[in-house]
Protein backbone atom coordinates (compact mmCIF):
# COMPACT_ATOMS: atom_id res chain seq x y z
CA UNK A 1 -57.90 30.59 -85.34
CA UNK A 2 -54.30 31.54 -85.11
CA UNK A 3 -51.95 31.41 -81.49
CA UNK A 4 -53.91 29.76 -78.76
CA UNK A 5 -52.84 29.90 -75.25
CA UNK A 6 -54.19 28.01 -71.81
CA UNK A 7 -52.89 28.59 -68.77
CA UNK A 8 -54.48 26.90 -65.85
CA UNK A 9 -53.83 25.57 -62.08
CA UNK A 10 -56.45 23.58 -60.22
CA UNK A 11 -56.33 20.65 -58.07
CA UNK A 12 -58.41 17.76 -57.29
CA UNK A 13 -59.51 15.70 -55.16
CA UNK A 14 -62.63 14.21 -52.50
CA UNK A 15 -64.44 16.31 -50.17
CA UNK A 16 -67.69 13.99 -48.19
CA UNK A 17 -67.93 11.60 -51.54
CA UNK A 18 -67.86 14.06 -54.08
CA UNK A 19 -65.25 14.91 -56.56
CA UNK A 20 -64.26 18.15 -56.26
CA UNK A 21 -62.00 20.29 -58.55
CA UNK A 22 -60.48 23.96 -57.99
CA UNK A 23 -59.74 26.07 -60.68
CA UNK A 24 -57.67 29.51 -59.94
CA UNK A 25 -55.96 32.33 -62.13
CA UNK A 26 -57.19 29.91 -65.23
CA UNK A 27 -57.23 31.55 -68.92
CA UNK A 28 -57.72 30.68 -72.10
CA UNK A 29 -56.47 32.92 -75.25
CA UNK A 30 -57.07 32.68 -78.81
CA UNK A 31 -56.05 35.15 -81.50
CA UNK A 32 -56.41 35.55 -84.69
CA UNK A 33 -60.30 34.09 -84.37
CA UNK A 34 -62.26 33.99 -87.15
CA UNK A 35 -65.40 32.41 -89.04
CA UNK A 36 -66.17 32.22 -92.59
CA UNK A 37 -70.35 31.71 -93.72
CA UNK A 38 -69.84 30.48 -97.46
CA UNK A 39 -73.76 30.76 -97.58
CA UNK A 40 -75.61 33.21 -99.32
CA UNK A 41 -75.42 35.17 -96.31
CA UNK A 42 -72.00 35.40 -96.45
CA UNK A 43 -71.65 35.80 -92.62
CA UNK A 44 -68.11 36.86 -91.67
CA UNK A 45 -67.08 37.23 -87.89
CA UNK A 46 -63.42 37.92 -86.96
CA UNK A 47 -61.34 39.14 -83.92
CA UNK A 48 -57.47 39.43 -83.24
CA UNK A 49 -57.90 38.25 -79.49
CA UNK A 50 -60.18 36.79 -77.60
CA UNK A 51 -60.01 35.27 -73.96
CA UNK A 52 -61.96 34.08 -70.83
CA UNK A 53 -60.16 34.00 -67.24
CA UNK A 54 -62.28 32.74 -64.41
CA UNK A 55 -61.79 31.15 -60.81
CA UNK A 56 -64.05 28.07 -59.94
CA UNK A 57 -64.87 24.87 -58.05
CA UNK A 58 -66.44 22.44 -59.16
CA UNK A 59 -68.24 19.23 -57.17
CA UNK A 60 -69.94 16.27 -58.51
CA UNK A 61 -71.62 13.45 -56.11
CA UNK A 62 -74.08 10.56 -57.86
CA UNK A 63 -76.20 12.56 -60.34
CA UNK A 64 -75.56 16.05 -59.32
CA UNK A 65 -73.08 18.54 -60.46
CA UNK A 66 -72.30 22.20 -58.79
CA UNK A 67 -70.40 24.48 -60.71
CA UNK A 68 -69.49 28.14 -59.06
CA UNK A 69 -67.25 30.22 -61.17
CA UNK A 70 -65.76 33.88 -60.06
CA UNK A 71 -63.80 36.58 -61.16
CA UNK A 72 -65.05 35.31 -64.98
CA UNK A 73 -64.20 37.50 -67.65
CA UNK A 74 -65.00 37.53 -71.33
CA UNK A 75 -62.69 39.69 -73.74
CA UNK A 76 -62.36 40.65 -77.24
CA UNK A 77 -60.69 43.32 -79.47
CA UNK A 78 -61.67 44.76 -82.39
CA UNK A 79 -64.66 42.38 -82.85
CA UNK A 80 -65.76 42.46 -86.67
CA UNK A 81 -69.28 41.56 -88.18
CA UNK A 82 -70.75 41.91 -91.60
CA UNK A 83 -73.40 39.86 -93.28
CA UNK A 84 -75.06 40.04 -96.73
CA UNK A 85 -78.22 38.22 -96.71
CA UNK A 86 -81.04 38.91 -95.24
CA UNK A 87 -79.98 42.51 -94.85
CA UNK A 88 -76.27 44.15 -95.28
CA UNK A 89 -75.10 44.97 -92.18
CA UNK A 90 -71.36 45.66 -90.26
CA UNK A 91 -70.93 46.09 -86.62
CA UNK A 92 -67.35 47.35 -85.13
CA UNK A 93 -66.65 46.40 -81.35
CA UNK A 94 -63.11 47.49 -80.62
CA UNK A 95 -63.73 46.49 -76.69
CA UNK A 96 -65.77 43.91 -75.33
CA UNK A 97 -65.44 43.05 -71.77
CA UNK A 98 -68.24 40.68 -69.80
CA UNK A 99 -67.25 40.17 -66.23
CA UNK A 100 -69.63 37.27 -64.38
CA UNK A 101 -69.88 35.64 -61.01
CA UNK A 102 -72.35 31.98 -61.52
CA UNK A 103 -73.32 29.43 -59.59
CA UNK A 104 -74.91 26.18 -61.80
CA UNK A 105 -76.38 23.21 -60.26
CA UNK A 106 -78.06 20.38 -62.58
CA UNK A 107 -79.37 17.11 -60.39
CA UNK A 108 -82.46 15.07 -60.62
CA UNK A 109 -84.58 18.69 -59.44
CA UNK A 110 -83.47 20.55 -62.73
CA UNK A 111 -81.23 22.80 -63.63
CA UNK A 112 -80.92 25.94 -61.56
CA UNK A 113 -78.50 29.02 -62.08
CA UNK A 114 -77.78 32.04 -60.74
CA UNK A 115 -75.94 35.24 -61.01
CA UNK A 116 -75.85 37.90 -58.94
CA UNK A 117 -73.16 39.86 -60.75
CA UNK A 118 -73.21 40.60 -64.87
CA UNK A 119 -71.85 43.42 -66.21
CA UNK A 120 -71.41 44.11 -70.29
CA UNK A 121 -69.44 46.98 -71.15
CA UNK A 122 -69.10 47.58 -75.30
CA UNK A 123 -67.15 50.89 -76.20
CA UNK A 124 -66.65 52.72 -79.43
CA UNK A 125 -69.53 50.33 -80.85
CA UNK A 126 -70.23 51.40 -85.15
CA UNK A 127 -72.97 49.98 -86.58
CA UNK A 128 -74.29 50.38 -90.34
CA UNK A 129 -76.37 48.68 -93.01
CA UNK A 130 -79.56 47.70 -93.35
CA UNK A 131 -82.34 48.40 -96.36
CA UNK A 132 -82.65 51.41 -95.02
CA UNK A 133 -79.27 52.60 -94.64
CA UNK A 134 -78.39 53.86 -91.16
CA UNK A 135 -75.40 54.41 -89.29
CA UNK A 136 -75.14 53.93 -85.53
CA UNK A 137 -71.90 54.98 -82.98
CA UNK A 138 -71.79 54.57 -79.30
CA UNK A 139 -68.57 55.41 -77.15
CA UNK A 140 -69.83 53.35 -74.18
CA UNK A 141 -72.54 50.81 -73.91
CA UNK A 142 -72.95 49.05 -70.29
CA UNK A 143 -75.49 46.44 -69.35
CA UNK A 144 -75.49 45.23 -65.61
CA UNK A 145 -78.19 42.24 -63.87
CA UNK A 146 -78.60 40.03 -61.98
CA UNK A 147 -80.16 36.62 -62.77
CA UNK A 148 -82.05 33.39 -61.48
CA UNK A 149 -82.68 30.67 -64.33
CA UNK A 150 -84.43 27.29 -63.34
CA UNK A 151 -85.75 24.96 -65.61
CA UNK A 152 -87.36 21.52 -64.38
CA UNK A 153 -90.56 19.43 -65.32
CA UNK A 154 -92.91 22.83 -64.66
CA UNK A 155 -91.06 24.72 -67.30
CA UNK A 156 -88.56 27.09 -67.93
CA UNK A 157 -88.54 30.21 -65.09
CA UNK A 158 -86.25 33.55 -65.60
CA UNK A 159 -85.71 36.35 -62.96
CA UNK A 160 -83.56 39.90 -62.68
CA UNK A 161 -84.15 42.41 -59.52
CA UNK A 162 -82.13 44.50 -61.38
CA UNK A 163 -81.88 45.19 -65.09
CA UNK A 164 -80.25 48.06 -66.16
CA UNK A 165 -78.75 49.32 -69.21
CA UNK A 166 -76.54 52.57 -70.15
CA UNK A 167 -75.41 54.14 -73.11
CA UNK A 168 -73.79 57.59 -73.68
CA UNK A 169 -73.48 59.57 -76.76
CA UNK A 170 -75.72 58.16 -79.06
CA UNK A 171 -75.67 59.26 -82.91
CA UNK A 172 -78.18 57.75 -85.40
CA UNK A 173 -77.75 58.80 -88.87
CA UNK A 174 -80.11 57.25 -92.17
CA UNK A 175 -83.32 57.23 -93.05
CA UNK A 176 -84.88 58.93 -96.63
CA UNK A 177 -81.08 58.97 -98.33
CA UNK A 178 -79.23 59.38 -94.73
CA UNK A 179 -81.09 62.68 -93.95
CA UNK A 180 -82.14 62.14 -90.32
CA UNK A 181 -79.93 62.94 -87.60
CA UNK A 182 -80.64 61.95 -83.81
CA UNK A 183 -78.36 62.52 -80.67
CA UNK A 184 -79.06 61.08 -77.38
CA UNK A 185 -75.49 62.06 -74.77
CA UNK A 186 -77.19 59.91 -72.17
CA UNK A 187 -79.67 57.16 -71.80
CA UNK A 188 -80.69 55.21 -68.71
CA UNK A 189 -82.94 52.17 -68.35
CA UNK A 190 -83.98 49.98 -65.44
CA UNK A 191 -86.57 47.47 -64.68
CA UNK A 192 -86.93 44.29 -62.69
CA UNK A 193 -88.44 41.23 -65.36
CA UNK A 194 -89.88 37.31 -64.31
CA UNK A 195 -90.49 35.15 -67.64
CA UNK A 196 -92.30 31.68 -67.17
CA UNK A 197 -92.70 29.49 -69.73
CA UNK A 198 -94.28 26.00 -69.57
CA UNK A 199 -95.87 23.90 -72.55
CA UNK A 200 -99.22 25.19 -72.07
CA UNK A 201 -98.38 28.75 -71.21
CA UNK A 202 -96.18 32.05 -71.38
CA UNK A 203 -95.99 34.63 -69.51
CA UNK A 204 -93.72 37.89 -69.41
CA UNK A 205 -93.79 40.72 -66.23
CA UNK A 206 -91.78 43.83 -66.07
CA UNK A 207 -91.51 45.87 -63.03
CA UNK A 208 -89.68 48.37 -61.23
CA UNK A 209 -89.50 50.04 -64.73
CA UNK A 210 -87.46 53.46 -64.84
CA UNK A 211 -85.99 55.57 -67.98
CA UNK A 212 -84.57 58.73 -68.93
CA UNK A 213 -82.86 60.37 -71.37
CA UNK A 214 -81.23 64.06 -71.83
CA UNK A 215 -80.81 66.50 -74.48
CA UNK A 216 -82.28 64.55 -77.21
CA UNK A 217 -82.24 66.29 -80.90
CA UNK A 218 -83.60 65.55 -84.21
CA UNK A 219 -82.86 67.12 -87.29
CA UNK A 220 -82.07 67.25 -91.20
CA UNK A 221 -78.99 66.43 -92.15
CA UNK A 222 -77.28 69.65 -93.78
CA UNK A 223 -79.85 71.67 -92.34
CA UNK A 224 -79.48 74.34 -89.87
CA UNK A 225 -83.36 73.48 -87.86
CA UNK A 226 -83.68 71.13 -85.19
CA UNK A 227 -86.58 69.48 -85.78
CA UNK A 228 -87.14 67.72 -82.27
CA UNK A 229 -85.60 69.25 -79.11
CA UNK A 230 -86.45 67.20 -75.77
CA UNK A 231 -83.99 68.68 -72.87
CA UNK A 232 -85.71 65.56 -70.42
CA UNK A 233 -87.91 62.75 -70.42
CA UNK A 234 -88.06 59.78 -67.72
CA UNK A 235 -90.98 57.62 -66.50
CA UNK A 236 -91.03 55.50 -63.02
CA UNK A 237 -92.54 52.52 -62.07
CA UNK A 238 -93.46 51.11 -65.49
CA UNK A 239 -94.95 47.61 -65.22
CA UNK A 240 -96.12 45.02 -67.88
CA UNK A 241 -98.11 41.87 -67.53
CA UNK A 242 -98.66 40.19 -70.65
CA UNK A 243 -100.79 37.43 -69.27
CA UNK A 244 -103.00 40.30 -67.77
CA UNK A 245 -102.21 42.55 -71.08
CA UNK A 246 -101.43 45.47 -68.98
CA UNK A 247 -99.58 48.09 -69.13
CA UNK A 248 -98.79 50.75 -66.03
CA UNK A 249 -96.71 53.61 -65.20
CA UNK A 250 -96.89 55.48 -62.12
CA UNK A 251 -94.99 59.02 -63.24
CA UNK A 252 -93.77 60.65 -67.04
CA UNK A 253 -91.98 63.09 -66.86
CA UNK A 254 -90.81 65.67 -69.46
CA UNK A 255 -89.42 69.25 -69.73
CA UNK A 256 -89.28 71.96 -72.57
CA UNK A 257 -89.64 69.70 -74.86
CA UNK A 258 -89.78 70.96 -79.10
CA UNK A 259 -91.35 70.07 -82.19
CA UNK A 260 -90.60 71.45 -85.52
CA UNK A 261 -93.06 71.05 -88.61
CA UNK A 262 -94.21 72.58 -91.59
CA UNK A 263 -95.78 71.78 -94.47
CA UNK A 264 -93.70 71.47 -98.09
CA UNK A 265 -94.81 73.60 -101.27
CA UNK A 266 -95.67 69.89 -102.34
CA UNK A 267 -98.26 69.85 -99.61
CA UNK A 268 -96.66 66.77 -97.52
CA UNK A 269 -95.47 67.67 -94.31
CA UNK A 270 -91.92 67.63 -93.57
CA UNK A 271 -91.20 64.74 -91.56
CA UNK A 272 -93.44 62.44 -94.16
CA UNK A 273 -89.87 62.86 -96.45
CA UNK A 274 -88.10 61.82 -93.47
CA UNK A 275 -89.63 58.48 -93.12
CA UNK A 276 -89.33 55.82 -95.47
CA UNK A 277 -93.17 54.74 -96.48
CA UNK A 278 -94.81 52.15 -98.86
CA UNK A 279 -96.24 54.94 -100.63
CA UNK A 280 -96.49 58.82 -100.80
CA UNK A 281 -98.15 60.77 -98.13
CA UNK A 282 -101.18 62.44 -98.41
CA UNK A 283 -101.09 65.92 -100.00
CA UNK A 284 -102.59 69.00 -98.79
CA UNK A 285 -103.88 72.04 -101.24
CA UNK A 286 -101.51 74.96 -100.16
CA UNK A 287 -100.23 77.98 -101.92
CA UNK A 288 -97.21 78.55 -100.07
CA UNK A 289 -94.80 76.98 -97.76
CA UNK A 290 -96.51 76.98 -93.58
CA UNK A 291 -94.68 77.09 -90.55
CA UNK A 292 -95.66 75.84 -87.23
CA UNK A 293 -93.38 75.25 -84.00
CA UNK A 294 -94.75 73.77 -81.13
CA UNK A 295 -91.84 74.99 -78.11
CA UNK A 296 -92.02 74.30 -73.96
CA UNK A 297 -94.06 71.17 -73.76
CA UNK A 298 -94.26 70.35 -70.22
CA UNK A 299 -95.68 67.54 -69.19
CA UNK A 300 -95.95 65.87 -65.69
CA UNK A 301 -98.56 63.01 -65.38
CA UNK A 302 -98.49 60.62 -61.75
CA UNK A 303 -100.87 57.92 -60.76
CA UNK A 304 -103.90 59.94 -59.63
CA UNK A 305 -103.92 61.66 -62.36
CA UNK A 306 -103.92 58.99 -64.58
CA UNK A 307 -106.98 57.05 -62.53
CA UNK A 308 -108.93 60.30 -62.79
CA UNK A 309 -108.68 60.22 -66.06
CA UNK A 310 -109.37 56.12 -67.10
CA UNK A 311 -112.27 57.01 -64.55
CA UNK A 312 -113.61 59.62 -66.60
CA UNK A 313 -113.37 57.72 -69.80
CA UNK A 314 -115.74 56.68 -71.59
CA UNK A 315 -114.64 54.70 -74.60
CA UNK A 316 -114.74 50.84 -74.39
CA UNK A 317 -111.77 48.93 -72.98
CA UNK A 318 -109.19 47.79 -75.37
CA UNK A 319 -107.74 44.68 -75.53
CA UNK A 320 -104.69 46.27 -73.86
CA UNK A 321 -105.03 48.71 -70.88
CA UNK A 322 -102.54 51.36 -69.99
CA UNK A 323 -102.90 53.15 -66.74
């Protein structure tokens, strides 16, 4: 690390038998950061400034300590990450600012915190590497929750009301020699999640569950034909139990949606070249080069609908059940 700067004012003193310290307008800035893996991974991390700021108070009595910390921020510039082992990778984060209200308590009950404010914003994010090569850019990534931790002699418990994350302008590029292209201007995703975990059991709930995305596309790179158009496509009210091994979702939704295939003069249908396999697809005899477009699926499916259905069914249960 290069320049390092802390600036800080807080006072102390009692308040009922407990020490209590207040911390306003503190931050801490360090530029220049950077970390060197001289493993065979060859991990390399860098960023010309980083810094926290935060407002707190903090209060110890006997064997319990309550931190609350405000107006907390998180920044970095130009964040820089490659590896080379297990997989080449880079990742570009020119902004990275986490903003965070917390309260922590730790006594002789456990260890309890909570958030009710957490908000990640990433912009101009680049992404590339892997086996596979792909490249990944997003102008604006946002992530906001809320969260309840607690972890005593019962186990470890984790709660959010509200999860939801954000992105805009999605590009996806790799894939079979970096032919696929994908597009996504706007994604949203919410849900509401409990995780408990003691030594004998886990167990993982979503609820609450909403999604939707706009103007999806799909195509060859270099080519002029679109090979999956989806204008819409949300669901509502998704839940998961894993304990129960359910899965449920109350509405899909989906408009004018498009599919593109045909099949090769090899025989293999298109997208089989766009997706890297073990081994070759299965050929079909043909004489010539066919063409089929499936265009306006429309698709609307809501709860009763869905019970009809599992009513009518008669295949056996599966270890996992969708409704």
């Amino acid at each position: 690390a290069g320049f390092s700067l802390l600036n800080i004012d807080y006072k102390l003193g009692y308040d009922k038998d407990a020490l209590k310290a207040t911390i306003k307008k503190s931050r801490l800035e360090i530029q220049d950061v950077q970390f060197t893996d001289k493993s065979v991974n060859k991990a390399l991390l860098n960023t010309p400034t980083f810094a926290i700021e935060t407002d707190g108070v903090i209060r110890m009595v006997k064997n319990t300590v309550d931190i609350a910390l405000s107006k907390t921020k998180l920044i970095s510039r130009d964040l820089q990450f490659s590896q080379q082992l297990p997989e080449p990778m880079s990742a570009v984060i020119p902004t990275l600012n986490h903003e965070l209200d917390i309260k922590l308590s730790q006594g002789k009950d456990g260890l309890f915190i909570t958030s009710n404010k957490s908000k990640l914003t990433l912009k101009d994010i680049k992404f590339s590497g892997l086996k596979e090569p792909i490249s990944v850019t997003m102008p604006e990534f946002t992530h906001d929750t809320d969260i309840t931790l607690s972890q005593n002699k019962d186990g470890l418990k984790i709660s959010a009301n509200a999860t939801s994350i954000a992105l805009t302008n999605f590009q996806f590029t790799g894939l079979h020699e970096g032919k696929v292209e994908a597009k996504i201007p706007k994604l949203n995703v919410q849900t509401a999640l409990q995780l408990n975990f003691s030594d004998n059991n886990s167990d993982i709930n979503l609820s609450k569950g909403k999604a939707e995305f706009h103007d999806l596309q799909v195509s060859e790179k270099d080519e002029n034909t679109v090979l999956i158009k989806i204008p819409g496509f949300g669901f509502n009210d998704l839940s998961v139990d894993l304990k129960k091994k359910e899965v449920n979702v109350a509405l899909i939704n989906s408009n004018d949606a498009e599919f593109r295939a045909w099949l090769n003069s090899d025989g293999t249908l298109n997208y089989q070249k766009l997706i890297p396999t073990s081994s070759e697809g299965k050929k079909v005899d043909v004489t010539q080069t066919n063409y089929a477009t499936a265009t306006t699926v429309d698709f609307k499916e809501d709860v009763t609908t869905v019970n009809a259905v599992a009513t009518a069914a008669t295949e056996p249960v599966k270890e996992w059940l969708l409704h």
